[in-house]
PDB file of N, CA and C in Angstrom:
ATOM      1  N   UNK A   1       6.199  -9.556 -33.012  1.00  0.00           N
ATOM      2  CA  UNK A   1       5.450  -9.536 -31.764  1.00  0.00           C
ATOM      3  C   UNK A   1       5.392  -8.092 -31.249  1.00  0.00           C
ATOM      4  N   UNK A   2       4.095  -7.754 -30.851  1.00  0.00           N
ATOM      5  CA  UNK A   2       4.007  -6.344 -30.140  1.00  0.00           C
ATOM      6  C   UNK A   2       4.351  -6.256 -29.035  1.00  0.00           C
ATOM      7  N   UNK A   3       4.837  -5.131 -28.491  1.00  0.00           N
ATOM      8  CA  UNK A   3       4.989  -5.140 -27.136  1.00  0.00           C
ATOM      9  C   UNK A   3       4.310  -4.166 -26.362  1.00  0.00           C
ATOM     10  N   UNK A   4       3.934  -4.605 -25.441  1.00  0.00           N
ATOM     11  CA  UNK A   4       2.966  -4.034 -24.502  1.00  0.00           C
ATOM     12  C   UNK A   4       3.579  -3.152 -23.296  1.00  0.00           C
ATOM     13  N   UNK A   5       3.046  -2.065 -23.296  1.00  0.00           N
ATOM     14  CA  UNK A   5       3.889  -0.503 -22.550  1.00  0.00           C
ATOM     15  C   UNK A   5       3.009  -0.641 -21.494  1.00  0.00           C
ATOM     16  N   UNK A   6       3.398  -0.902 -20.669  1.00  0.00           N
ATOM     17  CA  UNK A   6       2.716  -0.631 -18.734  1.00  0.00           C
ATOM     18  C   UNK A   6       3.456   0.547 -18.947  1.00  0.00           C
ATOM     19  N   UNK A   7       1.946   1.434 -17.602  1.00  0.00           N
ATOM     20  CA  UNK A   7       2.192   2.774 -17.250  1.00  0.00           C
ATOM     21  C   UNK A   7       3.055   3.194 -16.270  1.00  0.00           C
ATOM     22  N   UNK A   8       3.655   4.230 -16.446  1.00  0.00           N
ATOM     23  CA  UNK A   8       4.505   4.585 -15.546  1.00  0.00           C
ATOM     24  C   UNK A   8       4.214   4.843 -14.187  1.00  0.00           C
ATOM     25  N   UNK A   9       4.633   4.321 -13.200  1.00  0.00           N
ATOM     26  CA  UNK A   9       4.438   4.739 -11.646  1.00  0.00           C
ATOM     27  C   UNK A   9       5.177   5.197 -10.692  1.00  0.00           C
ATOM     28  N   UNK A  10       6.228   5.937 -11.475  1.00  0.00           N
ATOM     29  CA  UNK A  10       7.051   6.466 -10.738  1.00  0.00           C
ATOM     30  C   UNK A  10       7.290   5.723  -9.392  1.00  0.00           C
ATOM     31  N   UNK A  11       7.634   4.274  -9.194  1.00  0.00           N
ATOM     32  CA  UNK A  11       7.874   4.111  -8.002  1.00  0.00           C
ATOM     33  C   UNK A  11       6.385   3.974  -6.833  1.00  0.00           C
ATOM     34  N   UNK A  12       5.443   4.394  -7.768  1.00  0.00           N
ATOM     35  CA  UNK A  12       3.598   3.911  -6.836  1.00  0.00           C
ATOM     36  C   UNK A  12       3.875   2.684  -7.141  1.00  0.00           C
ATOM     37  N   UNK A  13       3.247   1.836  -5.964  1.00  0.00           N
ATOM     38  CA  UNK A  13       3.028   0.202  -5.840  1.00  0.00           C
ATOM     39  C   UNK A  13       1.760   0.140  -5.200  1.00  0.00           C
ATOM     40  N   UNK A  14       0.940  -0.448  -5.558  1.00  0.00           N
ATOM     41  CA  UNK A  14      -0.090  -0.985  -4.907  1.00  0.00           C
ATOM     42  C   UNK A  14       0.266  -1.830  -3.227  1.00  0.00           C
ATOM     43  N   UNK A  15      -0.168  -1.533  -2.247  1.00  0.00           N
ATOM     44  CA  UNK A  15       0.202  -2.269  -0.755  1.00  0.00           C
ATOM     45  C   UNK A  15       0.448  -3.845  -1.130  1.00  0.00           C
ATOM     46  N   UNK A  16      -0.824  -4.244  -1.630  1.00  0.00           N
ATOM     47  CA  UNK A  16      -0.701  -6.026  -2.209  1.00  0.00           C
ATOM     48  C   UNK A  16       0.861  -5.981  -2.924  1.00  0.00           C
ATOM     49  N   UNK A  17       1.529  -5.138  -3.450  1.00  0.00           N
ATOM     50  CA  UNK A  17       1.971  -5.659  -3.973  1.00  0.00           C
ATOM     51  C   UNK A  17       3.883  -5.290  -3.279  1.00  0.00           C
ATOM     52  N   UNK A  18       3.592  -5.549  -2.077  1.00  0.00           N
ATOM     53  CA  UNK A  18       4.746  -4.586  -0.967  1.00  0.00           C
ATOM     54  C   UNK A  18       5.420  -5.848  -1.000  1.00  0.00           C
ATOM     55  N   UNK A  19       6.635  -6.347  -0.469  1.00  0.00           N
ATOM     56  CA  UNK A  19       7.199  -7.372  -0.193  1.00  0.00           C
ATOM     57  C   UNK A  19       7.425  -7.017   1.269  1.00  0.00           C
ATOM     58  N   UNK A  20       7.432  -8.007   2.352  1.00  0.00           N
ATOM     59  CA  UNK A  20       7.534  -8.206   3.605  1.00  0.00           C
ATOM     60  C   UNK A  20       8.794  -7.739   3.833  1.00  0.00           C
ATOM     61  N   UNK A  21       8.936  -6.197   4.796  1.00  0.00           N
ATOM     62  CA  UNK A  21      10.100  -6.133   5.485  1.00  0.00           C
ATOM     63  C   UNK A  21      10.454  -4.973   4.425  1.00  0.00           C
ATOM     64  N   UNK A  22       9.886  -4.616   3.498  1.00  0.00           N
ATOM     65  CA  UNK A  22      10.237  -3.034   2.689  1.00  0.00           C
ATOM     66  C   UNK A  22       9.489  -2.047   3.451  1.00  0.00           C
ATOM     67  N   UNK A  23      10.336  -1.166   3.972  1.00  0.00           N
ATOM     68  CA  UNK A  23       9.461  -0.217   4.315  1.00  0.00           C
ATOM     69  C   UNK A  23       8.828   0.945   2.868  1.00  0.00           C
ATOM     70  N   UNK A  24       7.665   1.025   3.362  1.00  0.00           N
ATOM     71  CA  UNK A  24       6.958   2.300   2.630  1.00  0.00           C
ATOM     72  C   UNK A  24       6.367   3.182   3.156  1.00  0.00           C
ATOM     73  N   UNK A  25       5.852   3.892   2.414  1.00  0.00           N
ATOM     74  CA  UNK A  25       4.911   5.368   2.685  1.00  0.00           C
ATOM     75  C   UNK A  25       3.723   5.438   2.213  1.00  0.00           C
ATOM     76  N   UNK A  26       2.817   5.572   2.382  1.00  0.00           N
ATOM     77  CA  UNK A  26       1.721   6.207   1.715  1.00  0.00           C
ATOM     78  C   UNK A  26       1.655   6.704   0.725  1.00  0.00           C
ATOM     79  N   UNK A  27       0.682   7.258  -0.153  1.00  0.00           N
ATOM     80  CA  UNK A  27       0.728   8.104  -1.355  1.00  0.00           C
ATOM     81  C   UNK A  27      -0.819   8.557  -1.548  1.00  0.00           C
ATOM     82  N   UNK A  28      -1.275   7.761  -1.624  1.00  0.00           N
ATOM     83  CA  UNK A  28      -3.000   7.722  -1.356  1.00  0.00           C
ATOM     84  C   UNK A  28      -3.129   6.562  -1.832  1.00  0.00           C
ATOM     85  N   UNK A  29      -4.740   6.826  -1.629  1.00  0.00           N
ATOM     86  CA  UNK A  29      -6.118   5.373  -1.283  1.00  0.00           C
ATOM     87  C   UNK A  29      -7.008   5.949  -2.598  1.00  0.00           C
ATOM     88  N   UNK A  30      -6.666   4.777  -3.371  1.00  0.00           N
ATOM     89  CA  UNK A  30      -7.979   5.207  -4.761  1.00  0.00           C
ATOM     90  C   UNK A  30      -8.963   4.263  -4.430  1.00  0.00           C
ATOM     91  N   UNK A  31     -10.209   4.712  -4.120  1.00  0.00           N
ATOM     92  CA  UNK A  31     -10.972   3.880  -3.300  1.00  0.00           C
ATOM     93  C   UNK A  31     -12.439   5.011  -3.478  1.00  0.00           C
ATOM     94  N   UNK A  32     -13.635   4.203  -3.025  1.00  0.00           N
ATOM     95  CA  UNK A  32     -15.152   5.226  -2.594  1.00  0.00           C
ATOM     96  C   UNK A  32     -14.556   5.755  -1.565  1.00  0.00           C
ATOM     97  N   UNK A  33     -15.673   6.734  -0.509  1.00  0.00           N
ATOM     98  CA  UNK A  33     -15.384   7.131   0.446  1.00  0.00           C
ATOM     99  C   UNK A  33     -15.880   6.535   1.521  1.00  0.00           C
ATOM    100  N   UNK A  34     -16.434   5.412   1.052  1.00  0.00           N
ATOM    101  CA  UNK A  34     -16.113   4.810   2.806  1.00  0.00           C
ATOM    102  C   UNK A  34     -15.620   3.478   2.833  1.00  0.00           C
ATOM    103  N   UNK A  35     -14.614   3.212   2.289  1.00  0.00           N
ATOM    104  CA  UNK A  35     -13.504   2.807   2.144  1.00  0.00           C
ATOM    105  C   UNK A  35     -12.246   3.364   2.652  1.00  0.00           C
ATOM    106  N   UNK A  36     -12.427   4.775   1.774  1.00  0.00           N
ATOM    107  CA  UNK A  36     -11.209   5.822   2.459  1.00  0.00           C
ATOM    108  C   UNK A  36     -11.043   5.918   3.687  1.00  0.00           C
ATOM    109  N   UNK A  37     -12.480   6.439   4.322  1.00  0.00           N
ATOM    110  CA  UNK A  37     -12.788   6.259   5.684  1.00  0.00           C
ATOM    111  C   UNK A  37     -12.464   5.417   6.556  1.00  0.00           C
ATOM    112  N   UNK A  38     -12.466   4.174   6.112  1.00  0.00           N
ATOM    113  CA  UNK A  38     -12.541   2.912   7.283  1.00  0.00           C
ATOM    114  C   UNK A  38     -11.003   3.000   7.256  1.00  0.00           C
ATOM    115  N   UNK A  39     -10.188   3.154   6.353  1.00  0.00           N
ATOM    116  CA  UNK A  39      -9.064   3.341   6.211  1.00  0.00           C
ATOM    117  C   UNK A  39      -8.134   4.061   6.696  1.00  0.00           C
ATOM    118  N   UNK A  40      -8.449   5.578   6.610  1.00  0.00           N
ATOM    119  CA  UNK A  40      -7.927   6.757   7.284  1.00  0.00           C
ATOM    120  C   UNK A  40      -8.402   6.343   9.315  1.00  0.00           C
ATOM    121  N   UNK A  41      -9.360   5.872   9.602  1.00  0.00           N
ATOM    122  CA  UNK A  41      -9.652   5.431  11.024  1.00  0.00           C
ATOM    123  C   UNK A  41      -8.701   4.476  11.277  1.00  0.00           C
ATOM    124  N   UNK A  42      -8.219   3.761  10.326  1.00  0.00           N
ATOM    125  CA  UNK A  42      -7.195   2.625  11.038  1.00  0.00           C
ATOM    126  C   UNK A  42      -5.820   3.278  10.712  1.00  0.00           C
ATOM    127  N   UNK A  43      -5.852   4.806  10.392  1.00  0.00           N
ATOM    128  CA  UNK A  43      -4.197   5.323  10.354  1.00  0.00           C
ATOM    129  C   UNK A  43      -3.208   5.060   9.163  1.00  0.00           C
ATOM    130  N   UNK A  44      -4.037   4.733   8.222  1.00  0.00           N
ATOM    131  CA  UNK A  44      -3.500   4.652   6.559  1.00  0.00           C
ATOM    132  C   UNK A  44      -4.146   6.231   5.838  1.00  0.00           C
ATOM    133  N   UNK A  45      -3.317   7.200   5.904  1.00  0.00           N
ATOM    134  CA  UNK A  45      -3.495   8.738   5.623  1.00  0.00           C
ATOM    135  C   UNK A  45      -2.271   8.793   4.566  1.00  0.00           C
ATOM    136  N   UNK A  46      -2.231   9.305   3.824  1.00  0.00           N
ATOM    137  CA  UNK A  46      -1.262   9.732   3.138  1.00  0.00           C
ATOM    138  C   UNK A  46       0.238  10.132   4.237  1.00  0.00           C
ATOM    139  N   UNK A  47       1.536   9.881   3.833  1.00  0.00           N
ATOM    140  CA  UNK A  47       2.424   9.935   4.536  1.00  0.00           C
ATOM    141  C   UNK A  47       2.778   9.284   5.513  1.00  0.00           C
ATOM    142  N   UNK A  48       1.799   8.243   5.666  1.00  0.00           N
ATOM    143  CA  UNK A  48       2.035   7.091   7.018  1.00  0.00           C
ATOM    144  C   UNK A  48       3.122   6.421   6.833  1.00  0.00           C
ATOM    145  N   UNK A  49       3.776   6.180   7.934  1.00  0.00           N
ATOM    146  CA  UNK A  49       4.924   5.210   7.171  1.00  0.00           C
ATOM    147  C   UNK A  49       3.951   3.604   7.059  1.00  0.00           C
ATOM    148  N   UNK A  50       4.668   2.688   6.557  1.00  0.00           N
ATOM    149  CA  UNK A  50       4.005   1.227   6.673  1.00  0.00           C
ATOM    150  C   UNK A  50       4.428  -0.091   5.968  1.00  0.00           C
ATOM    151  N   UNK A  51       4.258  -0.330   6.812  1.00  0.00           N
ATOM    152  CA  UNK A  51       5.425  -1.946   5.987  1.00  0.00           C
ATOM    153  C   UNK A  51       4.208  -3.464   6.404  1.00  0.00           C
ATOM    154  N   UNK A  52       4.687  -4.186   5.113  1.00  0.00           N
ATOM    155  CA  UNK A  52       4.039  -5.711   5.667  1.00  0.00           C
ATOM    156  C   UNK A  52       4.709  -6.301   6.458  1.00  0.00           C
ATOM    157  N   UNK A  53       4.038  -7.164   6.902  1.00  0.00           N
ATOM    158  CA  UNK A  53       5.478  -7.877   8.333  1.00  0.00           C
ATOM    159  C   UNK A  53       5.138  -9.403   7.230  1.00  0.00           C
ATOM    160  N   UNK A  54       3.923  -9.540   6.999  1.00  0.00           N
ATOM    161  CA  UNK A  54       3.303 -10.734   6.526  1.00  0.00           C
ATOM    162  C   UNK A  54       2.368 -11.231   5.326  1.00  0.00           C
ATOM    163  N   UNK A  55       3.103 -11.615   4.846  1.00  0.00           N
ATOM    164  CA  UNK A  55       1.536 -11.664   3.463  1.00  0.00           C
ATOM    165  C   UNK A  55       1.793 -13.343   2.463  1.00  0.00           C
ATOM    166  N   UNK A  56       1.122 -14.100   3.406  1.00  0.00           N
ATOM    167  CA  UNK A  56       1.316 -15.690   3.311  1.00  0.00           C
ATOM    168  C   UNK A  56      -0.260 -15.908   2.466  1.00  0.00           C
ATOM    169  N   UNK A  57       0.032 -14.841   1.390  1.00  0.00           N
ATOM    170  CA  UNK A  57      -1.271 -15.752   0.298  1.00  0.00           C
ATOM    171  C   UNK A  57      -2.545 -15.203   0.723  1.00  0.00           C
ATOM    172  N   UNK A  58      -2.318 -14.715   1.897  1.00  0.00           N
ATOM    173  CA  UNK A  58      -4.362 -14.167   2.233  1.00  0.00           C
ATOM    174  C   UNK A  58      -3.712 -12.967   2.140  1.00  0.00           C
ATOM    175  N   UNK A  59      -4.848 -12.486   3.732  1.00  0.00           N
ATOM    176  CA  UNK A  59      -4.873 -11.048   3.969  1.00  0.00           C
ATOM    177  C   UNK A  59      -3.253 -11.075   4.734  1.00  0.00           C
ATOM    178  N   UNK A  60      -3.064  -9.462   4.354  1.00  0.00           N
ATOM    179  CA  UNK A  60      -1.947  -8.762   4.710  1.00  0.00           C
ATOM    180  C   UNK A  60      -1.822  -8.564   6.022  1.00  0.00           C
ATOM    181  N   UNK A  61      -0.127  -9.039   6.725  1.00  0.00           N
ATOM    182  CA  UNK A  61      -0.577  -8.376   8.197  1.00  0.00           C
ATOM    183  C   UNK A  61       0.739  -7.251   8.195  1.00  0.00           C
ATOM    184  N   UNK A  62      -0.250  -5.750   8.337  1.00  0.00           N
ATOM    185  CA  UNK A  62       1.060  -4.958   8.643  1.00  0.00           C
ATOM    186  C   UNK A  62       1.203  -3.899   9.509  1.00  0.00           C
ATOM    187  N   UNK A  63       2.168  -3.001   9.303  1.00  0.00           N
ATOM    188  CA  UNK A  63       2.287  -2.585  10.748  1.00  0.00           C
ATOM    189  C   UNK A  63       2.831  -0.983  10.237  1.00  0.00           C
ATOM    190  N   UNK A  64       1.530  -0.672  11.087  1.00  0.00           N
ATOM    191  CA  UNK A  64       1.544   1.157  10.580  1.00  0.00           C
ATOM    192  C   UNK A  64       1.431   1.764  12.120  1.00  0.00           C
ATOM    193  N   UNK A  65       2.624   2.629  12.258  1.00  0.00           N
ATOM    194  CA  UNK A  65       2.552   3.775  13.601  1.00  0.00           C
ATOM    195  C   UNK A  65       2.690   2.401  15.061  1.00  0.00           C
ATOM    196  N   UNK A  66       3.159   1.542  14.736  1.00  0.00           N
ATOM    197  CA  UNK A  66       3.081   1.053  15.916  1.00  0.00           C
ATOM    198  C   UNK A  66       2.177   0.334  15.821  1.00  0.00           C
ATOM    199  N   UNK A  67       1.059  -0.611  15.366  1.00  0.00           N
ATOM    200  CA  UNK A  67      -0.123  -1.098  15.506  1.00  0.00           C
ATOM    201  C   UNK A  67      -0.022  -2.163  14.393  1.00  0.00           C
ATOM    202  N   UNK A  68      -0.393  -3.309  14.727  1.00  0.00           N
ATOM    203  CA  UNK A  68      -0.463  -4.412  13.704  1.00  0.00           C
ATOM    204  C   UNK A  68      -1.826  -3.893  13.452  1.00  0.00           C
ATOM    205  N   UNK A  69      -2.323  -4.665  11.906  1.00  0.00           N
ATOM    206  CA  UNK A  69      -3.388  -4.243  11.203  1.00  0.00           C
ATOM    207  C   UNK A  69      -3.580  -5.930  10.162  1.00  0.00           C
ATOM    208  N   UNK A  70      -4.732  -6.134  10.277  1.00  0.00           N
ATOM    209  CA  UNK A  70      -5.062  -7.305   9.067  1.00  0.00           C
ATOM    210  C   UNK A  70      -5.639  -6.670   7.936  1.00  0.00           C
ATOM    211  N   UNK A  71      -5.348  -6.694   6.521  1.00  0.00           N
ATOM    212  CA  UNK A  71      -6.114  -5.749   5.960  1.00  0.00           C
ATOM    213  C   UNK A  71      -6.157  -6.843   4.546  1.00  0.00           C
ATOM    214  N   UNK A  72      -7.677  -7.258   4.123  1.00  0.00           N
ATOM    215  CA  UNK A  72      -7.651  -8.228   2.615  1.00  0.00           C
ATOM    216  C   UNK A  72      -6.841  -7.718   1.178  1.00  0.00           C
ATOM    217  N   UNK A  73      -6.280  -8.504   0.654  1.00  0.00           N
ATOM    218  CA  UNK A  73      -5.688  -8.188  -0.449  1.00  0.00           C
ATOM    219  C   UNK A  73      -6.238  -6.619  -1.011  1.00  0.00           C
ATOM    220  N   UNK A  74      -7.899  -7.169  -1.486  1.00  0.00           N
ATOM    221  CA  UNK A  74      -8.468  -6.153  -2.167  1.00  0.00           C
ATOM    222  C   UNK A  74      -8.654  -4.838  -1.633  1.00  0.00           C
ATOM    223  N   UNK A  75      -8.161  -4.681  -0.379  1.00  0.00           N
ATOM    224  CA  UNK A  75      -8.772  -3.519   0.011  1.00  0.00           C
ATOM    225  C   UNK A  75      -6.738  -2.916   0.192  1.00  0.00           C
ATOM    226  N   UNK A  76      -5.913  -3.601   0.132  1.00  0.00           N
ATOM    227  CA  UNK A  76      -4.873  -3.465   0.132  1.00  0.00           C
ATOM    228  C   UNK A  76      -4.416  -2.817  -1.379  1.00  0.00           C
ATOM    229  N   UNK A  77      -4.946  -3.483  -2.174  1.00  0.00           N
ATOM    230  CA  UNK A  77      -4.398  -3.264  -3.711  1.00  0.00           C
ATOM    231  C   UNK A  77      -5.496  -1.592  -4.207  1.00  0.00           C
ATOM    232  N   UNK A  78      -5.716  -1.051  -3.120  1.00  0.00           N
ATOM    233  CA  UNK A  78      -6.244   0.497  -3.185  1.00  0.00           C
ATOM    234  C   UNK A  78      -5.676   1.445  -2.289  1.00  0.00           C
ATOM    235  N   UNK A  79      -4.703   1.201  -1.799  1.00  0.00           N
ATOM    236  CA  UNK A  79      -3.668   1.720  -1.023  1.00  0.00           C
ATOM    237  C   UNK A  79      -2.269   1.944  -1.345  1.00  0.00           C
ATOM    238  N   UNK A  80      -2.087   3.117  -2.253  1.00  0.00           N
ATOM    239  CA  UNK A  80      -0.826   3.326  -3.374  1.00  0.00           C
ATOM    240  C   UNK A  80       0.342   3.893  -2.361  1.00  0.00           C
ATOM    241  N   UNK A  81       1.139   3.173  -2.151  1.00  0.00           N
ATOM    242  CA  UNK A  81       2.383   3.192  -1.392  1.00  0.00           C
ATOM    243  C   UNK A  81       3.626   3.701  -2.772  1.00  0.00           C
ATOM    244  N   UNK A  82       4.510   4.530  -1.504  1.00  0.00           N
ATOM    245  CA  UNK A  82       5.744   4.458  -2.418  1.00  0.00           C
ATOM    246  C   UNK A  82       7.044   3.753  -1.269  1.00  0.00           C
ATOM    247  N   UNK A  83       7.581   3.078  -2.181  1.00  0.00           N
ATOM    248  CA  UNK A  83       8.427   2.287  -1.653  1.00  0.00           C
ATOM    249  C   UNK A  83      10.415   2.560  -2.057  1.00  0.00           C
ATOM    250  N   UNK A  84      10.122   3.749  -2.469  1.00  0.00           N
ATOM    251  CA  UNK A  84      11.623   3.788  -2.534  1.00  0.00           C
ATOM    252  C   UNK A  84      12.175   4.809  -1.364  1.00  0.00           C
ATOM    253  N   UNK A  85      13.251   4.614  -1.369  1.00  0.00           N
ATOM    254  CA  UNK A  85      14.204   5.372  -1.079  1.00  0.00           C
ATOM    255  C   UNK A  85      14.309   7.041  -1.384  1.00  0.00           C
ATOM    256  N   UNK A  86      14.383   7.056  -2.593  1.00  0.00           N
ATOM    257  CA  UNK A  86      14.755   8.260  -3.088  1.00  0.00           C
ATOM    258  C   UNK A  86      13.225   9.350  -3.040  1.00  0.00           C
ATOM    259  N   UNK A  87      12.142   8.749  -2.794  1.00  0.00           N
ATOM    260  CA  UNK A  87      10.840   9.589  -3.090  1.00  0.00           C
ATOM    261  C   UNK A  87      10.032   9.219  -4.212  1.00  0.00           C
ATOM    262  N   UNK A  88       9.368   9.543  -4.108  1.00  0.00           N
ATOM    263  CA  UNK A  88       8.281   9.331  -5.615  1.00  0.00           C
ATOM    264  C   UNK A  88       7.928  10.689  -6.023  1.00  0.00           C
ATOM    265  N   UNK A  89       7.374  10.849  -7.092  1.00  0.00           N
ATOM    266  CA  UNK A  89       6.874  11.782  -7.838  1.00  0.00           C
ATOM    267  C   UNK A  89       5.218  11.921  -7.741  1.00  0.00           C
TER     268      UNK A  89
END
């Protein structure tokens, strides 16, 4: 049987893929630009802090700078968070 090599992410996670109550950071938004846009207006910039409070199967509810935010999976899973401790690369 072959085995199949996923790429390295140093610790990048996609937002969709945050667990409720981890805090993270930003990293960037691989996304068009007005996407980026609608994004960076609701305070998702690189270095934001941001955590899910909620993510019951739909859209995400989380909470960046003080401000709850609803944001859909898909537009979540373009929002590369790092979630450790130690930093990312």
């Amino acid at each position: 049987m072959e085995q199949v090599r996923l790429p390295q992410t140093n610790g990048v996670v996609p937002l969709s893929a945050l667990k409720p109550g981890l805090p993270a950071r930003v990293v960037r938004i691989e996304a068009g630009r007005g996407l980026v846009g609608r994004l960076t207006a609701l305070g998702l910039v690189p270095g934001t802090p941001v955590e899910v409070v909620s993510a019951n199967g739909g859209p995400l509810l989380l909470s960046v700078l003080g401000s709850r935010l609803i944001l859909g999976r898909g537009m979540a899973a373009k929002v590369l968070v790092c979630a450790s401790q130690q930093g990312c690369d």
